[in-house]
N, C-alpha and C. Protein backbone atom coordinates (compact mmCIF):
# COMPACT_ATOMS: atom_id res chain seq x y z
N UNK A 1 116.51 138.17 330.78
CA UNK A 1 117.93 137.98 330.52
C UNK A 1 118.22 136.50 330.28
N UNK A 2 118.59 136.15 329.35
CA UNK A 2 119.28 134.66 328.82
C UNK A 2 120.75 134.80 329.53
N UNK A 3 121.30 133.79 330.18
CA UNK A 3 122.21 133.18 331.02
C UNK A 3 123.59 132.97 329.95
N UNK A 4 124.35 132.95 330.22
CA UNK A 4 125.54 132.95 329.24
C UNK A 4 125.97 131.21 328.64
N UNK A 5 125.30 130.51 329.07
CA UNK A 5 124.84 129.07 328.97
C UNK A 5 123.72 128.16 328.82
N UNK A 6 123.45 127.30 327.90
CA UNK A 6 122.18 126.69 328.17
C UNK A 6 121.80 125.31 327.40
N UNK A 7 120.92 124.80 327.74
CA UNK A 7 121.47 123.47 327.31
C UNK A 7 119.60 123.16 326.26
N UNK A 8 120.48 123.12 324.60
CA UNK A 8 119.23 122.78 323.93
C UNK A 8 119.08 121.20 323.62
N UNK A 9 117.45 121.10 323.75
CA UNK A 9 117.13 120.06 323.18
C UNK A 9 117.32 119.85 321.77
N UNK A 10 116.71 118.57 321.43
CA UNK A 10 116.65 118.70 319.65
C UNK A 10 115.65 119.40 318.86
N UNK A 11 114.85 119.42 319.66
CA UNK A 11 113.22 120.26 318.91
C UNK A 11 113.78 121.83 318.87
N UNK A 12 115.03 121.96 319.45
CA UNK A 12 114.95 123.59 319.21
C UNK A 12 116.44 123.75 318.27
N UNK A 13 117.23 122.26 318.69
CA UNK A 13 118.16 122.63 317.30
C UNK A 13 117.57 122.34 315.97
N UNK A 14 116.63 121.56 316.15
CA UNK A 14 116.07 121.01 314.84
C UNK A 14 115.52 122.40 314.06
N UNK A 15 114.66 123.25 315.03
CA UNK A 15 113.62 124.34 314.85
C UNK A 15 114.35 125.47 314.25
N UNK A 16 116.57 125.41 314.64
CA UNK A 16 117.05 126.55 313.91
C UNK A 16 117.24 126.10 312.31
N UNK A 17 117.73 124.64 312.03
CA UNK A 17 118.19 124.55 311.13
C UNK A 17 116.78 124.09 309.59
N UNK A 18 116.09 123.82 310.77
CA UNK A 18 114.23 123.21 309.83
C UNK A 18 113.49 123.76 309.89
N UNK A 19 113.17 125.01 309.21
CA UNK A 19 112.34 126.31 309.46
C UNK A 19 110.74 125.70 310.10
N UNK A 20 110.52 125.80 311.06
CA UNK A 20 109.41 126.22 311.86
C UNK A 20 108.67 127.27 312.33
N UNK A 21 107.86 127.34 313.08
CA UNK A 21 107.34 128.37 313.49
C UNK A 21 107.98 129.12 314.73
N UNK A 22 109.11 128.37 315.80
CA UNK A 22 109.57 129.02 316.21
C UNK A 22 111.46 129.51 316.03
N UNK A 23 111.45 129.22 314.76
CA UNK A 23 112.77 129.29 314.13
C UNK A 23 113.53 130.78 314.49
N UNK A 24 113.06 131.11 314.50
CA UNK A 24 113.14 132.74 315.07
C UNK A 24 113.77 132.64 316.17
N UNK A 25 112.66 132.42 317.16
CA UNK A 25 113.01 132.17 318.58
C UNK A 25 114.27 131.36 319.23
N UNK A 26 114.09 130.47 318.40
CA UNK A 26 115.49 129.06 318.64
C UNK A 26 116.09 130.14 318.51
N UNK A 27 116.40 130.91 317.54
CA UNK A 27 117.99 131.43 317.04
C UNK A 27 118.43 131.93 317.86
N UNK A 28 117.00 133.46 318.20
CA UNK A 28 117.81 134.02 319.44
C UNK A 28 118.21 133.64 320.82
N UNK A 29 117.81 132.69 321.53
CA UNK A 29 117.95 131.93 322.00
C UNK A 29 119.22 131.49 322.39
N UNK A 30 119.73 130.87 320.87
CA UNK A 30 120.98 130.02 320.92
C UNK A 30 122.06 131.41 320.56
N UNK A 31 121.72 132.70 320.33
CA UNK A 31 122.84 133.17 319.95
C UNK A 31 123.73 134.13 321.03
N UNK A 32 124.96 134.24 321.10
CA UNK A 32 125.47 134.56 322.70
C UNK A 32 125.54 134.25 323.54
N UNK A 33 125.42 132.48 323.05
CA UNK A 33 125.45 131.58 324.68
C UNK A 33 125.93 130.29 324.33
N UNK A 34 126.87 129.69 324.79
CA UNK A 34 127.27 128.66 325.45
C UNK A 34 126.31 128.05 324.62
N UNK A 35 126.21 126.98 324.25
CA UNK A 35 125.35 125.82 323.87
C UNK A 35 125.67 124.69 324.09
N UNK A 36 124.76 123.76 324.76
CA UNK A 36 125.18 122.41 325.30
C UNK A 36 124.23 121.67 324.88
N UNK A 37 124.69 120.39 324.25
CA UNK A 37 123.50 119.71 324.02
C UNK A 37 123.94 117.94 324.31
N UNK A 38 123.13 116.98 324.19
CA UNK A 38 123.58 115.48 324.25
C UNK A 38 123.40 114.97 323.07
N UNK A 39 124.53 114.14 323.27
CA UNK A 39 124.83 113.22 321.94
C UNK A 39 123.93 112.67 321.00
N UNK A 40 123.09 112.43 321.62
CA UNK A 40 121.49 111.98 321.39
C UNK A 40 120.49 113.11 320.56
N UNK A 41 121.03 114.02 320.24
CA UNK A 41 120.76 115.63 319.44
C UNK A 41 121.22 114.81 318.21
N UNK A 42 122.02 114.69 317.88
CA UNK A 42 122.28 113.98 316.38
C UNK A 42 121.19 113.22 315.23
N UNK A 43 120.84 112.00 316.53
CA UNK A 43 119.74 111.30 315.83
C UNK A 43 118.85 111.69 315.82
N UNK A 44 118.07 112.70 317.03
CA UNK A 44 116.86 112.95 316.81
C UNK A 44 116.91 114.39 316.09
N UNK A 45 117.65 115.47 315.58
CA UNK A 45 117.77 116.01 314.96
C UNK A 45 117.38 115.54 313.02
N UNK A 46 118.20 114.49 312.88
CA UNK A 46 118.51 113.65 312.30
C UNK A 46 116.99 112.80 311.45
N UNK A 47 116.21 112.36 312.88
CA UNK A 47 114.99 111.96 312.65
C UNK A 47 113.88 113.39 312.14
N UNK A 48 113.88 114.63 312.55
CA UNK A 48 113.23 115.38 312.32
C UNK A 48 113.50 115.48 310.95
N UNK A 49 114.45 115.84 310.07
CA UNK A 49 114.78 115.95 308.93
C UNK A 49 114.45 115.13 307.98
N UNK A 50 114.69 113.69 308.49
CA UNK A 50 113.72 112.61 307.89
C UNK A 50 112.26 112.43 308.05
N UNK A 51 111.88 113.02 308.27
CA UNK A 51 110.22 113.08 308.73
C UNK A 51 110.09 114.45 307.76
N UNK A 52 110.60 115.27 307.40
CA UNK A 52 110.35 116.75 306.93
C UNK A 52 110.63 116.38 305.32
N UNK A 53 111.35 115.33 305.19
CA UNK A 53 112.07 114.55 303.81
C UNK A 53 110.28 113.83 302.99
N UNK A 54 110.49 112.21 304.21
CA UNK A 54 109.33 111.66 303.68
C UNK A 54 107.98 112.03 303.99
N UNK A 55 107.53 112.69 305.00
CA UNK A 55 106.39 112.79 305.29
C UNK A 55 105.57 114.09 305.00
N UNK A 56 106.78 115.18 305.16
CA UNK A 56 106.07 116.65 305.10
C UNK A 56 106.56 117.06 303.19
N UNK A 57 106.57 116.07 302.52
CA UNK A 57 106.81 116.30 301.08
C UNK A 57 107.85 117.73 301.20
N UNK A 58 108.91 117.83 301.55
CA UNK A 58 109.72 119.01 301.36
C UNK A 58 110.94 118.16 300.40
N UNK A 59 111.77 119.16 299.77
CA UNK A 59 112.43 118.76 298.83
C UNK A 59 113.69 117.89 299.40
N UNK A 60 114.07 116.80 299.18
CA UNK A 60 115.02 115.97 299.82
C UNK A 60 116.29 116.55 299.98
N UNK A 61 116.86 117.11 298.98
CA UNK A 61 118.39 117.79 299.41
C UNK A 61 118.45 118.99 299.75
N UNK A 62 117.58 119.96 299.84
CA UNK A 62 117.33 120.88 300.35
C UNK A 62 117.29 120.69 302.07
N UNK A 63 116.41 119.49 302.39
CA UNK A 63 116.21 119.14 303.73
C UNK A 63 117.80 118.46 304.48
N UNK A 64 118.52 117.64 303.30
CA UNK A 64 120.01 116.93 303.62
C UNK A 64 120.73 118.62 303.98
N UNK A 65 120.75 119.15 303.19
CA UNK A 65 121.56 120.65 303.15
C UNK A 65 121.64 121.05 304.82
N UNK A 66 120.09 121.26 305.35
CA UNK A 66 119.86 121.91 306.02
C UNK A 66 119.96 120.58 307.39
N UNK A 67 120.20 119.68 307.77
CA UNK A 67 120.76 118.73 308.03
C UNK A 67 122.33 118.86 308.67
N UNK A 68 122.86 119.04 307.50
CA UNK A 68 124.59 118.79 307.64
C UNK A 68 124.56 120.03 308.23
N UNK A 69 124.04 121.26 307.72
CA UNK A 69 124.23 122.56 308.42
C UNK A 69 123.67 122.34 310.69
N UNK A 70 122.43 121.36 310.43
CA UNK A 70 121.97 120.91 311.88
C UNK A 70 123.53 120.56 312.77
N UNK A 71 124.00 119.33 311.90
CA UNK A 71 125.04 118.23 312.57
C UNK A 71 126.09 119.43 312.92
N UNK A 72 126.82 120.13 311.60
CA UNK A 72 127.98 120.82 311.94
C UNK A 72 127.76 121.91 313.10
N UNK A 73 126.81 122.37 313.78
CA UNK A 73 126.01 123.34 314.60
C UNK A 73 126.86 122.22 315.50
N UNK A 74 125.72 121.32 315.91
CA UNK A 74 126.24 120.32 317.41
C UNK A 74 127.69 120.38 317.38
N UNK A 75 128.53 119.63 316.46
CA UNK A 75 129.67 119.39 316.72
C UNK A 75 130.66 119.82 316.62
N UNK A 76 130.49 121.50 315.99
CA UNK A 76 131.25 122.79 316.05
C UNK A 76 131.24 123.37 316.97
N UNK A 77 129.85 124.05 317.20
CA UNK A 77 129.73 125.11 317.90
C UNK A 77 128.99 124.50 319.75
N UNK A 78 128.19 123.26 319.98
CA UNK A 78 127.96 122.76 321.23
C UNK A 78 128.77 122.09 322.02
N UNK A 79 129.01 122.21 323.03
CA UNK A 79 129.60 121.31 323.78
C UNK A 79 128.10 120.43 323.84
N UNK A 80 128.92 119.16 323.71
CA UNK A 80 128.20 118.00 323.44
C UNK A 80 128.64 116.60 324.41
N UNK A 81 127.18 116.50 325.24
CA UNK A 81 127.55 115.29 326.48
C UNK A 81 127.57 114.30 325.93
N UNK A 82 128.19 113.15 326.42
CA UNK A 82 127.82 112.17 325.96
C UNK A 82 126.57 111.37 327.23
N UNK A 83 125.54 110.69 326.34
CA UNK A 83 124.24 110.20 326.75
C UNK A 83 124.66 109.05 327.89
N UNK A 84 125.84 108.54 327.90
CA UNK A 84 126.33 107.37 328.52
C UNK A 84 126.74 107.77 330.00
N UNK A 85 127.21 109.46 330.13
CA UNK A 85 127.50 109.99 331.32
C UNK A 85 126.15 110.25 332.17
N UNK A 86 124.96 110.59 331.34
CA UNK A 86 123.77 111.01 332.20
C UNK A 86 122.82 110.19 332.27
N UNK A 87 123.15 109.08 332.08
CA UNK A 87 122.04 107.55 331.79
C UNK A 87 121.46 107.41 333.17
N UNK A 88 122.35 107.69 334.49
CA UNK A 88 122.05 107.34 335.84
C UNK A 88 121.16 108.23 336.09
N UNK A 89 121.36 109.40 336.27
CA UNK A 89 120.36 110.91 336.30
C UNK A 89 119.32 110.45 335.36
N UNK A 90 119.52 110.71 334.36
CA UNK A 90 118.24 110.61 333.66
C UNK A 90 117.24 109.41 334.03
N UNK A 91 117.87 108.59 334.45
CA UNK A 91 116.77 107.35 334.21
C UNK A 91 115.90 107.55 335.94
N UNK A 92 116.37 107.66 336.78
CA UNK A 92 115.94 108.45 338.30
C UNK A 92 114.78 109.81 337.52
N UNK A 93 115.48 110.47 336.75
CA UNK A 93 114.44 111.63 336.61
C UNK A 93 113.12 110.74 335.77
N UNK A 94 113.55 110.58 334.54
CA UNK A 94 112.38 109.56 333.84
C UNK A 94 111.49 108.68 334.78
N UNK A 95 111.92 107.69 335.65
CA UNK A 95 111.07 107.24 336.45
C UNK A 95 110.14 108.33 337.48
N UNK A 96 110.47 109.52 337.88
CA UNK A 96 110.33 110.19 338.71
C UNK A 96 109.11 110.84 337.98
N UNK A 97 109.31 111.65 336.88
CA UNK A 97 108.55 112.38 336.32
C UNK A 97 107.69 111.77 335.00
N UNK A 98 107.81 110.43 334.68
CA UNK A 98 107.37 109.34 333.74
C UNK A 98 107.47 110.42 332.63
N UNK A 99 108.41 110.55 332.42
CA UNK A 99 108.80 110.67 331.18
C UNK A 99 109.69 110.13 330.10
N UNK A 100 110.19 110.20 329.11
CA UNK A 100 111.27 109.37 327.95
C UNK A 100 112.47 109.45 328.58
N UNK A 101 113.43 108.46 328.85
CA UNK A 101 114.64 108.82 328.81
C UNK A 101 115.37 109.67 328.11
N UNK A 102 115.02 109.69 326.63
CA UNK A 102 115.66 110.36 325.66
C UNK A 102 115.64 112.03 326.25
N UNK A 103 114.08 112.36 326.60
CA UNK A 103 114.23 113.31 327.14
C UNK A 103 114.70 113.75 328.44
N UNK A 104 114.26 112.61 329.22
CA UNK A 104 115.36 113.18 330.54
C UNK A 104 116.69 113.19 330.53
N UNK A 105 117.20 112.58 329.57
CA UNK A 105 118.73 113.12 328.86
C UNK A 105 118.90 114.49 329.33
N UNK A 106 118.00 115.23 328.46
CA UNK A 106 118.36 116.41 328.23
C UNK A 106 118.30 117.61 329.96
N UNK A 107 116.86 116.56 330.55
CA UNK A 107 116.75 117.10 332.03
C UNK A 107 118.34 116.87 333.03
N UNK A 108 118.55 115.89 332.52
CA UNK A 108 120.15 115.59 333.43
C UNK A 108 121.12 116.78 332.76
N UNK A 109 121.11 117.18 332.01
CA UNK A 109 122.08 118.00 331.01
C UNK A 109 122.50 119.14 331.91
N UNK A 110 121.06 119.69 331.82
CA UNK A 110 120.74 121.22 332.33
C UNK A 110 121.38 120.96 334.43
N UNK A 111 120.43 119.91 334.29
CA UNK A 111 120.86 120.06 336.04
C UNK A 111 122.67 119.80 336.10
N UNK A 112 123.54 118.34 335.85
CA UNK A 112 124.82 118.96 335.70
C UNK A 112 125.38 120.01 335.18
N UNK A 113 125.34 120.63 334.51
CA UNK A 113 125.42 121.55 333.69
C UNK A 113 125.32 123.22 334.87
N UNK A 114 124.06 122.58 335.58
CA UNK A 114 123.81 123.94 335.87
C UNK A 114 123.11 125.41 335.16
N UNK A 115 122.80 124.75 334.19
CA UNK A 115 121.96 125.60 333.05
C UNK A 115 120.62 126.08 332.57
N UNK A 116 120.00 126.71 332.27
CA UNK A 116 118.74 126.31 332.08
C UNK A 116 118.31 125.33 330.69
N UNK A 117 117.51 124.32 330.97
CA UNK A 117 116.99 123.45 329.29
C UNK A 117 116.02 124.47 328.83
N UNK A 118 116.28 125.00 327.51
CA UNK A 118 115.65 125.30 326.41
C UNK A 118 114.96 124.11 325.93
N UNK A 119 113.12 124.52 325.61
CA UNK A 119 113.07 123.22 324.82
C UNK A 119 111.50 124.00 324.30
N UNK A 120 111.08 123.00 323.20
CA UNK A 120 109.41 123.85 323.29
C UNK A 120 108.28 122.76 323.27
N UNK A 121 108.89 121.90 323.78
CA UNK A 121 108.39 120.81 324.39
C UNK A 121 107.42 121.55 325.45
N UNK A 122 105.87 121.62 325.85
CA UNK A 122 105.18 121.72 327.00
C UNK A 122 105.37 120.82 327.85
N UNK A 123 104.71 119.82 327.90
CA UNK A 123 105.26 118.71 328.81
C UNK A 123 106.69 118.34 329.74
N UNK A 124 107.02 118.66 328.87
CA UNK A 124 108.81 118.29 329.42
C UNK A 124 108.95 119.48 330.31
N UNK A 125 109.38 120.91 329.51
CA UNK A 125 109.21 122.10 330.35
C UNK A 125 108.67 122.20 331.86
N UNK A 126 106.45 121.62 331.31
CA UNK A 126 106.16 121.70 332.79
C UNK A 126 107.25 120.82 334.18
N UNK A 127 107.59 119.27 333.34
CA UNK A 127 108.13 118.73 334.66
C UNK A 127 109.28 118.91 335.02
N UNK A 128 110.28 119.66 334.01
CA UNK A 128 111.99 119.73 334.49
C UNK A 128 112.14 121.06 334.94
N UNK A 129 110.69 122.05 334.94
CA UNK A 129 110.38 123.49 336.00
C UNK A 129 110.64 122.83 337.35
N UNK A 130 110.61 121.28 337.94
CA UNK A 130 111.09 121.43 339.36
C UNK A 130 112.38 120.99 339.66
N UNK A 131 113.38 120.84 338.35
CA UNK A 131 114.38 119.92 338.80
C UNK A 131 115.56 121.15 338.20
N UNK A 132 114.86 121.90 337.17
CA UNK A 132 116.35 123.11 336.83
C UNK A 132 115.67 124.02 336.33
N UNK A 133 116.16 124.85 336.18
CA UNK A 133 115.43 125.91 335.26
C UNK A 133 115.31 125.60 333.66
N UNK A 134 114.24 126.64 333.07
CA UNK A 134 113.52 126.47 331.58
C UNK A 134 113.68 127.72 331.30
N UNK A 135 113.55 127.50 329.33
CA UNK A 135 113.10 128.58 328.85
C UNK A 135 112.61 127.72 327.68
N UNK A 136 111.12 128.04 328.23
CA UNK A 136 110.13 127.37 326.96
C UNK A 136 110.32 128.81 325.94
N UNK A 137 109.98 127.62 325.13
CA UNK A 137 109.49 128.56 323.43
C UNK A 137 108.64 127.74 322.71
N UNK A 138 107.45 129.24 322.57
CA UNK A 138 106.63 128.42 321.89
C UNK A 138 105.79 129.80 320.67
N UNK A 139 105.25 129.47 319.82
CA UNK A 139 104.49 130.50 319.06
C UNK A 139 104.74 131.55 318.91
């Protein structure tokens, strides 16, 4: 059972709007629930698309298309933290679990929040399994 709330990273908003392998999964996932994400979803959303632009030779406005469709997702349909409220949390969790701030962003999210983090991040998953609940996706 998926929770009527939940708080995605960018690898899984990126994964609905930038066809991947678990594009599928993101969707259902995100559909019938609450979606919460941090401000910080923008750019690195943002960065995936640019990496899918110059590096993975995919067609440039095809990838912008699917982009603006990313952005309008966050700032329509997510409640969206701002990164400046969870800087204190996160940076305690990051030191704690040596991980990125960027990503313990998202670990502070879920724990205020009260939610579980979606992400298909392994790593991250394994260490924010002791601080809130997960729902990895992967393959």
């Amino acid at each position: 059972m998926i929770p009527d709330k939940i708080v995605l990273d960018s690898c899984i908003i990126a994964a609905i709007f930038l066809p991947d392998i678990i594009t599928g999964k993101a969707i259902d996932v995100a559909a019938d629930n609450t979606c919460i994400t941090v401000d910080l979803a923008y750019v690195e959303v943002s960065n995936v698309a640019w990496k899918r632009s110059v590096h993975g030779g995919n067609d440039s406005e095809l990838i912008k298309t699917s982009l603006c469709n990313g952005i309008a997702f966050i700032r329509e349909i997510c409640e969206v933290i701002p990164a400046h409220e969870l800087i204190n949390l996160a940076w305690d969790l990051a030191c704690r679990y040596r991980i990125a701030v960027y990503d313990a962003l998202f670990v502070a999210a879920a724990v205020r929040c009260e939610a579980p983090l979606v992400t298909a991040d392994r790593r991250l998953a394994g260490v924010a399994s002791t601080t809130c609940q997960v729902i990895f996706i992967e393959e």
